[in-house]
PDB file of N, CA and C in Angstrom:
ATOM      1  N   UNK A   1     102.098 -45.262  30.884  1.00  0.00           N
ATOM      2  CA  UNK A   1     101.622 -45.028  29.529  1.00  0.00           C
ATOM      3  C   UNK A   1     101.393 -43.528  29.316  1.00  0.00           C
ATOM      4  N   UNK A   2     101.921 -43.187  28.127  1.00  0.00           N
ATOM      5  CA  UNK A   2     101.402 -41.571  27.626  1.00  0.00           C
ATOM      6  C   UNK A   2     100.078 -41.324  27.142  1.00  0.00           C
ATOM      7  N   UNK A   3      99.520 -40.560  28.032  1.00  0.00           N
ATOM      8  CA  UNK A   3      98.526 -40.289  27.652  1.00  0.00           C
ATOM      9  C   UNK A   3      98.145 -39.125  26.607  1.00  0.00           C
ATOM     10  N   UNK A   4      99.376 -38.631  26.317  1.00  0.00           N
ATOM     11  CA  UNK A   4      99.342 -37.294  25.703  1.00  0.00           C
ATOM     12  C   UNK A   4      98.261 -37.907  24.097  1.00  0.00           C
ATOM     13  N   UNK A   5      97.631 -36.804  23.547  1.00  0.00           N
ATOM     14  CA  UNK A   5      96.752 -36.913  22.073  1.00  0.00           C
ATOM     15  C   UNK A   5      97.156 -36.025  20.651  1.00  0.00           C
ATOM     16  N   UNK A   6      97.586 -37.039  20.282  1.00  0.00           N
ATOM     17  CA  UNK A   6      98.891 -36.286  18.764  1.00  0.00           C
ATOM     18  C   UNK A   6      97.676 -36.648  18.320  1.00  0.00           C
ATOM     19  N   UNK A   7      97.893 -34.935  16.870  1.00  0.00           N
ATOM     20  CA  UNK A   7      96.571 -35.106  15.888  1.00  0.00           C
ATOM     21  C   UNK A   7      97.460 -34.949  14.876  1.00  0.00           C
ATOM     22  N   UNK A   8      97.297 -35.451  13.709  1.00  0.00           N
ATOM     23  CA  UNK A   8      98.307 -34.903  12.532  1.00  0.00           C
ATOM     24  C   UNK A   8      96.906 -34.587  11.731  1.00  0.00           C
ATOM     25  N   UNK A   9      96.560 -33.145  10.641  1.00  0.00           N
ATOM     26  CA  UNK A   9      95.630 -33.015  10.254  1.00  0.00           C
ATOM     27  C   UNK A   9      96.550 -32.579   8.570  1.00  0.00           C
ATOM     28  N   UNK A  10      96.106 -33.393   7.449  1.00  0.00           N
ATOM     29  CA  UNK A  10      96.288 -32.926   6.150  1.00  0.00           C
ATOM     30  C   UNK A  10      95.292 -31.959   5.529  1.00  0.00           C
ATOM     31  N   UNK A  11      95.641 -31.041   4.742  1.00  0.00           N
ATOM     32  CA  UNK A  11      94.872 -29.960   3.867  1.00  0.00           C
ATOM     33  C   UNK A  11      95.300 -29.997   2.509  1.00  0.00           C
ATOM     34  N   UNK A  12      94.290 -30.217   1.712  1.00  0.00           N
ATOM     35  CA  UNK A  12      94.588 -29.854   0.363  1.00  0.00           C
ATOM     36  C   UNK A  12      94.012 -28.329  -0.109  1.00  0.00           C
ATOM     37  N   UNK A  13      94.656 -27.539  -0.249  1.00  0.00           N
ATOM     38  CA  UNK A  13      93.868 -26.553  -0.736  1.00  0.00           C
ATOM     39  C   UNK A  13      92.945 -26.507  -2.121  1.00  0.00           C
ATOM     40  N   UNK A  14      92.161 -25.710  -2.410  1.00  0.00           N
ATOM     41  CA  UNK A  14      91.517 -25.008  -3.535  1.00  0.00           C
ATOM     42  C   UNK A  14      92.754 -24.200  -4.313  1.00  0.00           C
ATOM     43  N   UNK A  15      92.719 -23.760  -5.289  1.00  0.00           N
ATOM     44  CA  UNK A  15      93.927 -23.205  -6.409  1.00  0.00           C
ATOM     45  C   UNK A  15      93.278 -21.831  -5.670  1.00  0.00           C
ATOM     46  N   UNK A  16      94.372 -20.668  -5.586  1.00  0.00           N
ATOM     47  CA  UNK A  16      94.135 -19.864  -4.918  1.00  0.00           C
ATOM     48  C   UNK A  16      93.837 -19.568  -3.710  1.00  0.00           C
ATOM     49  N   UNK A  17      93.978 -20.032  -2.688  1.00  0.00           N
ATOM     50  CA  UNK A  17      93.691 -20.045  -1.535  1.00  0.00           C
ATOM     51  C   UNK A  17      94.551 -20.242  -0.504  1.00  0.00           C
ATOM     52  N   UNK A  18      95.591 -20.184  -0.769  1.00  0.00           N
ATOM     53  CA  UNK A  18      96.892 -20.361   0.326  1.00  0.00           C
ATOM     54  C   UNK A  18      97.100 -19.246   1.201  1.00  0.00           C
ATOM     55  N   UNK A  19      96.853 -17.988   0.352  1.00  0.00           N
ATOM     56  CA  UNK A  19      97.304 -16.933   1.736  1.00  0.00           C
ATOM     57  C   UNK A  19      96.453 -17.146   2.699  1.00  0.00           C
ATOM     58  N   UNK A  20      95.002 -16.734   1.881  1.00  0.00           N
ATOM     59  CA  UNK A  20      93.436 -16.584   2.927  1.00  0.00           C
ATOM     60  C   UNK A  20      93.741 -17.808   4.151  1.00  0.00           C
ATOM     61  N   UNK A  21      93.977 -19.231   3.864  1.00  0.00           N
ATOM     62  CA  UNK A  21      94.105 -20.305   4.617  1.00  0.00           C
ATOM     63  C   UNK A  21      95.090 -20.374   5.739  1.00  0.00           C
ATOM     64  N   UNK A  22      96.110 -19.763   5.148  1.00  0.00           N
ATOM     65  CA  UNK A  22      97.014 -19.281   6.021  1.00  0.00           C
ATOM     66  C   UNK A  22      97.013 -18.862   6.878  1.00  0.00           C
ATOM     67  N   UNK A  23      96.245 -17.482   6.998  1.00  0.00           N
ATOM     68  CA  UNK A  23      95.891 -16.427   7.898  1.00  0.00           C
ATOM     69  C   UNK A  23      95.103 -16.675   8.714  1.00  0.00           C
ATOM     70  N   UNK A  24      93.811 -17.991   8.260  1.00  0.00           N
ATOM     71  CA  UNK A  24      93.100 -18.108   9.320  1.00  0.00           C
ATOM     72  C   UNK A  24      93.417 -19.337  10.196  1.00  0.00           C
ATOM     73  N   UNK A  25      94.285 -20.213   9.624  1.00  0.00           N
ATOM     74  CA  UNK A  25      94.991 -21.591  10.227  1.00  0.00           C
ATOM     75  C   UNK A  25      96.229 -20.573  11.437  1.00  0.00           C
ATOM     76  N   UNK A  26      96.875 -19.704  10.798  1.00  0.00           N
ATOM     77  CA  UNK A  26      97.902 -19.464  11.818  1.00  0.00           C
ATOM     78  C   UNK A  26      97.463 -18.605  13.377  1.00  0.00           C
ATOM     79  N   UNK A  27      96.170 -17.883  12.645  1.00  0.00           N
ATOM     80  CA  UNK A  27      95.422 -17.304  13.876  1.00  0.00           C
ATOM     81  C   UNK A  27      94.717 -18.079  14.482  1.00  0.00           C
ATOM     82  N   UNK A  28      94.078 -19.370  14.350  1.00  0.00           N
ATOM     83  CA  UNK A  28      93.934 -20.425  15.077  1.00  0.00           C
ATOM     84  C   UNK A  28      94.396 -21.917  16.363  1.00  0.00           C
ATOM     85  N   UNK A  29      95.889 -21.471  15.141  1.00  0.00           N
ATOM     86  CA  UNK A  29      97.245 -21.960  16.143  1.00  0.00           C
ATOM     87  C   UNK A  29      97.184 -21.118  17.110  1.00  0.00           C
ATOM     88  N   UNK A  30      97.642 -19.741  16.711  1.00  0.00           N
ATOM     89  CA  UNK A  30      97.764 -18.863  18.117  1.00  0.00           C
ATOM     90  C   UNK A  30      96.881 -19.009  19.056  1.00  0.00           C
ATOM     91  N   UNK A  31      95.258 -18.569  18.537  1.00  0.00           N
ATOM     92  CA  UNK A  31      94.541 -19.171  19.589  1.00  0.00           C
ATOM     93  C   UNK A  31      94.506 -20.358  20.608  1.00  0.00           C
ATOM     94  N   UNK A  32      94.839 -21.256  20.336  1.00  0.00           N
ATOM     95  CA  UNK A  32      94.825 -23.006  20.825  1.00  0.00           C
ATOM     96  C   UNK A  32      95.859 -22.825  21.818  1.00  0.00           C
ATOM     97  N   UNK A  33      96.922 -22.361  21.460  1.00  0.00           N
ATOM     98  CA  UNK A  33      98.232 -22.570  22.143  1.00  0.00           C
ATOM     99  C   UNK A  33      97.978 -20.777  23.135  1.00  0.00           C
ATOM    100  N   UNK A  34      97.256 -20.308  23.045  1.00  0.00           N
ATOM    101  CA  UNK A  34      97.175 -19.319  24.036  1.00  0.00           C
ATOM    102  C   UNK A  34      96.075 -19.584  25.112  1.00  0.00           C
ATOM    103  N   UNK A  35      95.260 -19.834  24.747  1.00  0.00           N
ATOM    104  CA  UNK A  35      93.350 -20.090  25.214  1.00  0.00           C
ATOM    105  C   UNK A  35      93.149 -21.653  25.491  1.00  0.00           C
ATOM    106  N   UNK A  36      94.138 -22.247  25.533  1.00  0.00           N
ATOM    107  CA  UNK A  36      93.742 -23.606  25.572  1.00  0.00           C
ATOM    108  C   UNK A  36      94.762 -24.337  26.402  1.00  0.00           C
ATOM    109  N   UNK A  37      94.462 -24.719  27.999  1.00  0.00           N
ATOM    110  CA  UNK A  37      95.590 -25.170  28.632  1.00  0.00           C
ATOM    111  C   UNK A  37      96.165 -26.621  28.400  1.00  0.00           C
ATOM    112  N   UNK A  38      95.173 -27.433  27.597  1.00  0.00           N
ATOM    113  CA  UNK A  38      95.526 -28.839  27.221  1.00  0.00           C
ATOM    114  C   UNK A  38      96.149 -29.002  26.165  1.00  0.00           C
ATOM    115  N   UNK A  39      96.535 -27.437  25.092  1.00  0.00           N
ATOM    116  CA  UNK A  39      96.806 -27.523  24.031  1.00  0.00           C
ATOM    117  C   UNK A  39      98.509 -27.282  24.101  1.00  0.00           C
ATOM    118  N   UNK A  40      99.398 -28.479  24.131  1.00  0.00           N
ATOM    119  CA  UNK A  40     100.592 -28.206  24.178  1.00  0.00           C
ATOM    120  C   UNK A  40     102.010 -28.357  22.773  1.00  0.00           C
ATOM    121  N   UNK A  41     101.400 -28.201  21.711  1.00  0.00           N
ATOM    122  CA  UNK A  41     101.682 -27.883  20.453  1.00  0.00           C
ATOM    123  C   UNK A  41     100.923 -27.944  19.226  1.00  0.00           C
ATOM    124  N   UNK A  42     101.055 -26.474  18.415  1.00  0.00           N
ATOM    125  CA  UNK A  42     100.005 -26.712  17.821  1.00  0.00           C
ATOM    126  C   UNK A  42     101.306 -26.210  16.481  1.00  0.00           C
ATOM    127  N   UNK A  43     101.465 -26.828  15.572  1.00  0.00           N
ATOM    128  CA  UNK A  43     102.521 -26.297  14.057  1.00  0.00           C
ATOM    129  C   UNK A  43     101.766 -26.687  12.966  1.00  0.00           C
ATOM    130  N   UNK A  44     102.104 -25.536  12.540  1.00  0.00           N
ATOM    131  CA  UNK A  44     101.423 -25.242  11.175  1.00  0.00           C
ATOM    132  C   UNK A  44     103.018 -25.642   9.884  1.00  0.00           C
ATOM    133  N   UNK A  45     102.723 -26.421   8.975  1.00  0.00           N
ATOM    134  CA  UNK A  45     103.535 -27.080   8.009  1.00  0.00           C
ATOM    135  C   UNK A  45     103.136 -27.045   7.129  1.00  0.00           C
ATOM    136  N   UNK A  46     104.709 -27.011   5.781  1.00  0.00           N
ATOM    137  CA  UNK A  46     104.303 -27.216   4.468  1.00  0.00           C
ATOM    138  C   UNK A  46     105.189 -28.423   3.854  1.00  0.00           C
ATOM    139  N   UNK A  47     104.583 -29.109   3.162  1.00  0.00           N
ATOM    140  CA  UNK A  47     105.664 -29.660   2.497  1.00  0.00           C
ATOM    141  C   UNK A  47     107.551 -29.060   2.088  1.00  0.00           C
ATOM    142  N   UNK A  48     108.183 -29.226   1.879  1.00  0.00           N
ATOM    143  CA  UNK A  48     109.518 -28.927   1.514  1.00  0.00           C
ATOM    144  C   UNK A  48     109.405 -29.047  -0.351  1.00  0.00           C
ATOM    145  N   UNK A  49     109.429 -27.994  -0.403  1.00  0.00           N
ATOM    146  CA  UNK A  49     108.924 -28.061  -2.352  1.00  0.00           C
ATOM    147  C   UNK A  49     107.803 -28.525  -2.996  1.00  0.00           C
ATOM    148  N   UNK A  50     106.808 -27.851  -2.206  1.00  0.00           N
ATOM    149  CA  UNK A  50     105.186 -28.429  -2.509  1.00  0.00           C
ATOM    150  C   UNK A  50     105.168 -26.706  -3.234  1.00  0.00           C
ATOM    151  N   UNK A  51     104.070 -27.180  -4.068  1.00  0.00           N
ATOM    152  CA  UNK A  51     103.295 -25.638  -4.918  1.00  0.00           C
ATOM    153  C   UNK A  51     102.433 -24.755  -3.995  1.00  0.00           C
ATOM    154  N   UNK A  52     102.289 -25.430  -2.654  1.00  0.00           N
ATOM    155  CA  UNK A  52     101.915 -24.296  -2.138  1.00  0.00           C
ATOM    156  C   UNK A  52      99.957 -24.527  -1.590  1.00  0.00           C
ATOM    157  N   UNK A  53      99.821 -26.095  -2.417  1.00  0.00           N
ATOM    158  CA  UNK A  53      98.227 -26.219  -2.158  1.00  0.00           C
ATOM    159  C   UNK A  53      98.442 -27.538  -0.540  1.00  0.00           C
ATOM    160  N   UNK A  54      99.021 -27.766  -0.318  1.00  0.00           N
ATOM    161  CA  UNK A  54      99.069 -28.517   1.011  1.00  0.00           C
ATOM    162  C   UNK A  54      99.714 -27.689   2.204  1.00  0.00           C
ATOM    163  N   UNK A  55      98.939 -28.301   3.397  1.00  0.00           N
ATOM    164  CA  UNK A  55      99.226 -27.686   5.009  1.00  0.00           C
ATOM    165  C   UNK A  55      98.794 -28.847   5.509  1.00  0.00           C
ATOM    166  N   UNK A  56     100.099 -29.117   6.766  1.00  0.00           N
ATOM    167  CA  UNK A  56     100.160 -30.225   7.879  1.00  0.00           C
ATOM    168  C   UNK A  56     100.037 -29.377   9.035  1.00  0.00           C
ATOM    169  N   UNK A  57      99.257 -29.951   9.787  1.00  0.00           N
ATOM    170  CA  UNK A  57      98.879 -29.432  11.260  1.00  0.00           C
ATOM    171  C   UNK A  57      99.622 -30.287  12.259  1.00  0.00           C
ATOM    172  N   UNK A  58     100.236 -29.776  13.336  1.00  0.00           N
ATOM    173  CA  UNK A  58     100.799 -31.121  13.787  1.00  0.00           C
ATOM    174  C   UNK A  58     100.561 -30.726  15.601  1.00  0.00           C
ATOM    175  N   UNK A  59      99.536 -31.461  16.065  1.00  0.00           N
ATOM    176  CA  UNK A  59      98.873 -30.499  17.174  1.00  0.00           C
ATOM    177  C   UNK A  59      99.332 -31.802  18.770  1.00  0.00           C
ATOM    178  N   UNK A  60      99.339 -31.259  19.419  1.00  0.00           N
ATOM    179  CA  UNK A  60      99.726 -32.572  20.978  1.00  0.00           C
ATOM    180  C   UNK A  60      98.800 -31.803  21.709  1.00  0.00           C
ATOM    181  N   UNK A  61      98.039 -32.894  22.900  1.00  0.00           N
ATOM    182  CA  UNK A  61      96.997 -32.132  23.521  1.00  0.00           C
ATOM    183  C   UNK A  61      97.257 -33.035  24.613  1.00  0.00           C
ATOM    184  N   UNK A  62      96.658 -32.906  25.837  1.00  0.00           N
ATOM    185  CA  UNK A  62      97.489 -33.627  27.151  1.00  0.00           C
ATOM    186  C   UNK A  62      96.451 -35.097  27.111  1.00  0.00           C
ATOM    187  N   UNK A  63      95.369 -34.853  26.472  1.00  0.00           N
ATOM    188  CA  UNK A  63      94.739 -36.038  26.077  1.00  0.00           C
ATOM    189  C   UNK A  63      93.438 -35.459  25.376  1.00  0.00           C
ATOM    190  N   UNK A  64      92.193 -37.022  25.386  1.00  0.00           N
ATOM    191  CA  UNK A  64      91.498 -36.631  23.870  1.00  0.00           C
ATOM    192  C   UNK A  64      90.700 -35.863  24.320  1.00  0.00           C
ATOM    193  N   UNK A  65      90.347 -35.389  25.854  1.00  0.00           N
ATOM    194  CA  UNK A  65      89.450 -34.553  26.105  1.00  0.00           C
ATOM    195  C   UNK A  65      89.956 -33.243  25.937  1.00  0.00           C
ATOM    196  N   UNK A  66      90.911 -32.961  25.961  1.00  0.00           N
ATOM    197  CA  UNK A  66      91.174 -31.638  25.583  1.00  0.00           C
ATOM    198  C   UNK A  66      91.608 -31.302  24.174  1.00  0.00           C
ATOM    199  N   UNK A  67      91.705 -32.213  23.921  1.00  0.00           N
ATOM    200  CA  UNK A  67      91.585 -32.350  21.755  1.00  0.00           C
ATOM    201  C   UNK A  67      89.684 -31.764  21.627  1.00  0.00           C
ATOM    202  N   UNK A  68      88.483 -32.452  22.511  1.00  0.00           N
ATOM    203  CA  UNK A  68      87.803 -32.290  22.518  1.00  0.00           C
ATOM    204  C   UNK A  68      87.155 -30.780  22.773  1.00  0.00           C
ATOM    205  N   UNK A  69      87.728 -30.317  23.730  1.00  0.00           N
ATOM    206  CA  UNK A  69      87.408 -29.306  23.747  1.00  0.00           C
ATOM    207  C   UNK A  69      88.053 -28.064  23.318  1.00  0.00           C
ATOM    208  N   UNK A  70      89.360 -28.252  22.321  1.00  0.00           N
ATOM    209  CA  UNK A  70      89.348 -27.682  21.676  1.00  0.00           C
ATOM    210  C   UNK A  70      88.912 -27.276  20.147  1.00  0.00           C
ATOM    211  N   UNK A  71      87.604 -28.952  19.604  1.00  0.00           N
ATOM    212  CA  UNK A  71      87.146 -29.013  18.900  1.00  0.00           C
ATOM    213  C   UNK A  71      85.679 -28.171  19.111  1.00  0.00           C
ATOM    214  N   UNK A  72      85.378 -27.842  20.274  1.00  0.00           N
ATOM    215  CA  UNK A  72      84.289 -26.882  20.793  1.00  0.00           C
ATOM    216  C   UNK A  72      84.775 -25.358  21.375  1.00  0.00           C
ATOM    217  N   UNK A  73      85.553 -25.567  20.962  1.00  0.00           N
ATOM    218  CA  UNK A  73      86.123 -23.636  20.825  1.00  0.00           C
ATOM    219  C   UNK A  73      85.365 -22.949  19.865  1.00  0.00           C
ATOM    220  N   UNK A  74      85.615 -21.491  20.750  1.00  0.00           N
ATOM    221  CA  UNK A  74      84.936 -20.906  19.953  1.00  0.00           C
ATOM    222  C   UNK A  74      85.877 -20.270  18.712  1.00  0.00           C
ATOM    223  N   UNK A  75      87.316 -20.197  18.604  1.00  0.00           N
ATOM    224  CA  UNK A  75      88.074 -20.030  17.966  1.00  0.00           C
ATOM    225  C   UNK A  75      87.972 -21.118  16.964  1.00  0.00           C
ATOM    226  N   UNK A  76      88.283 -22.328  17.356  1.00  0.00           N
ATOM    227  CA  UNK A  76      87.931 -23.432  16.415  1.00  0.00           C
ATOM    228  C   UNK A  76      86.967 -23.550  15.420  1.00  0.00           C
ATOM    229  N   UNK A  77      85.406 -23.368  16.063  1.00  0.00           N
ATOM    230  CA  UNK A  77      84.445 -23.452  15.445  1.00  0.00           C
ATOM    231  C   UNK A  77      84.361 -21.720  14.180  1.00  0.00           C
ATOM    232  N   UNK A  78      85.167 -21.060  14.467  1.00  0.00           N
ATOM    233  CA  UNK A  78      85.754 -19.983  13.292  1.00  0.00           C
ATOM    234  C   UNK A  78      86.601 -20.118  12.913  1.00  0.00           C
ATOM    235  N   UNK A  79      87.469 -21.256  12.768  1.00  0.00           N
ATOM    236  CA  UNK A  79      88.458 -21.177  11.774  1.00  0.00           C
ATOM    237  C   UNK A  79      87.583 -22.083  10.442  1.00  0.00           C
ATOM    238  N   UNK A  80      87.258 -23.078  11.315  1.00  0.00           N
ATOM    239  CA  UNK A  80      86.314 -24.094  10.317  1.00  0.00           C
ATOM    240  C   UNK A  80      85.136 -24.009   9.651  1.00  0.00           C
ATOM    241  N   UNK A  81      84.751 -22.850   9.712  1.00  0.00           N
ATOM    242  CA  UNK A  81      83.917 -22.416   9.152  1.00  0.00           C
ATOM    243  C   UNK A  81      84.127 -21.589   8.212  1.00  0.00           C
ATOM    244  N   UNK A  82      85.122 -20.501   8.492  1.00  0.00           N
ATOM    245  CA  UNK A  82      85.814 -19.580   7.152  1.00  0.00           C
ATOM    246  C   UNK A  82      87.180 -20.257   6.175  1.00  0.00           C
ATOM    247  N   UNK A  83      87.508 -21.641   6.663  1.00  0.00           N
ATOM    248  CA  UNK A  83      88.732 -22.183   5.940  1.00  0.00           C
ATOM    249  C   UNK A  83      87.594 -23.358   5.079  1.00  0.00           C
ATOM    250  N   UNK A  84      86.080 -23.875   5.696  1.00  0.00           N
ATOM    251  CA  UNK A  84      85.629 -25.131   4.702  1.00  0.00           C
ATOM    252  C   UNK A  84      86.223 -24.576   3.375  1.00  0.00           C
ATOM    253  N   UNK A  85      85.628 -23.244   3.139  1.00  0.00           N
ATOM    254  CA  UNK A  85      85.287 -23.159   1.529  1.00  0.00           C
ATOM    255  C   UNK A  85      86.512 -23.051   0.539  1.00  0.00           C
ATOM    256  N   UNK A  86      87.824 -23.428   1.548  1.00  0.00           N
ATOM    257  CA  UNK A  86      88.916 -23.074   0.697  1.00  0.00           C
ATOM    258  C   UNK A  86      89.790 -24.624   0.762  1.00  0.00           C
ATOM    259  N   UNK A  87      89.320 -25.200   1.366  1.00  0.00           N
ATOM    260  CA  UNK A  87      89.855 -26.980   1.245  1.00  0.00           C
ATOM    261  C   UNK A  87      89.100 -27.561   0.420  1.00  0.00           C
ATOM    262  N   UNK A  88      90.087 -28.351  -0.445  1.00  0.00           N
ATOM    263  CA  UNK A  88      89.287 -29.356  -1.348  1.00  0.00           C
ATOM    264  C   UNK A  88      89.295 -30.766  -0.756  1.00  0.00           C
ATOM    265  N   UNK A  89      90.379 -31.462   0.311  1.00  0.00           N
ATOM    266  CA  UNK A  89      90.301 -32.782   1.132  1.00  0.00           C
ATOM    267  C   UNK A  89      90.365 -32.318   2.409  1.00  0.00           C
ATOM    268  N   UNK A  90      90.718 -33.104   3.802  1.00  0.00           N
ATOM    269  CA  UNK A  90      91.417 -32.973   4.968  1.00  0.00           C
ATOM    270  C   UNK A  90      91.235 -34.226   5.432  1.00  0.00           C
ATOM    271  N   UNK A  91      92.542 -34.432   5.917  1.00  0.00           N
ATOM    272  CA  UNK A  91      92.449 -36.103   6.523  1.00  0.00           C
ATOM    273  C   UNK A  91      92.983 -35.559   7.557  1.00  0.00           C
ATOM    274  N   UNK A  92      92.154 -36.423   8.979  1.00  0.00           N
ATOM    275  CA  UNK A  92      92.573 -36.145  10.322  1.00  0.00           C
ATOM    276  C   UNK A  92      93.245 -37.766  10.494  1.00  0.00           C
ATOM    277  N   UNK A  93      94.308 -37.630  11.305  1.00  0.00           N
ATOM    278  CA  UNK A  93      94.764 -39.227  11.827  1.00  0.00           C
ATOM    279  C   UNK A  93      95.399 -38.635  13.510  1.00  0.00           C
ATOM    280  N   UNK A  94      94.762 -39.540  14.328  1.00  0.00           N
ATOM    281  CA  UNK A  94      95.128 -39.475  15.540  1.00  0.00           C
ATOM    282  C   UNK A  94      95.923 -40.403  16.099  1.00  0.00           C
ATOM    283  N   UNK A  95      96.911 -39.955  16.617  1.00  0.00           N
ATOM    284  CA  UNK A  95      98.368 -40.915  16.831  1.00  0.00           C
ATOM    285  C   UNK A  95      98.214 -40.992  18.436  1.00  0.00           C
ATOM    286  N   UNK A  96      99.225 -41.849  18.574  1.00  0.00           N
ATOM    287  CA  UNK A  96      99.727 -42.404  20.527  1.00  0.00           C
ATOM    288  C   UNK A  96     100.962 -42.697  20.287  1.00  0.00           C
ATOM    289  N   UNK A  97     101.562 -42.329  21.186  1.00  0.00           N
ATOM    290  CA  UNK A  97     103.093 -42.748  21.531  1.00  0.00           C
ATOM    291  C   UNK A  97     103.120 -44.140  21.542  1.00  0.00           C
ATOM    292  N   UNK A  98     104.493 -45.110  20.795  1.00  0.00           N
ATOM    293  CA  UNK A  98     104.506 -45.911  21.349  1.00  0.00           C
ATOM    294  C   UNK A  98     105.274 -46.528  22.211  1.00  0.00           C
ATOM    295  N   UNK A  99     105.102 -47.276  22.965  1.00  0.00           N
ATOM    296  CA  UNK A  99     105.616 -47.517  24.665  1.00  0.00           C
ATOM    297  C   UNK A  99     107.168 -48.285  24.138  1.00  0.00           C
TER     298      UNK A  99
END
């Protein structure tokens, strides 16, 4: 069985807020996938002809403890704190391979 831990994370943005979100979502990727040895993909996505207010996260972690502790980063805990004020939803859904 795979133990690997797929996160798919949706963002709706605030009107105006796509670059700012950007900048701090893509410097967050970098972080994860540099600073984080359980973190083995982290992509940052847009729709294909969206206006520009949605971002898909599409993250694999070798399992949920290291999903976990990259939810206790200290990178983490600054992205989410300077991106709350610019999301208006976010839906997290956590996936598993199936066998």
């Amino acid at each position: 069985m795979d133990r690997r831990h797929v996160i798919l994370v949706e963002f709706t943005l605030a009107p105006a807020t796509r670059d700012a979100f950007r900048a701090l979502v893509l410097e967050n990727a970098a972080a994860s996938m540099q600073r984080e040895p359980g973190c083995r993909r982290f992509d940052v996505l847009v729709p294909e002809g969206d206006p520009g207010d949605r971002v898909i996260l599409y993250e694999i972690y070798d399992d949920a403890a290291a999903f976990e502790a990259h939810l206790a980063s200290e990178h983490y805990r600054r992205f989410a704190e300077a991106a709350g004020p610019l999301v208006l939803t976010k839906a997290v859904t956590r996936l598993g391979f199936a066998a």
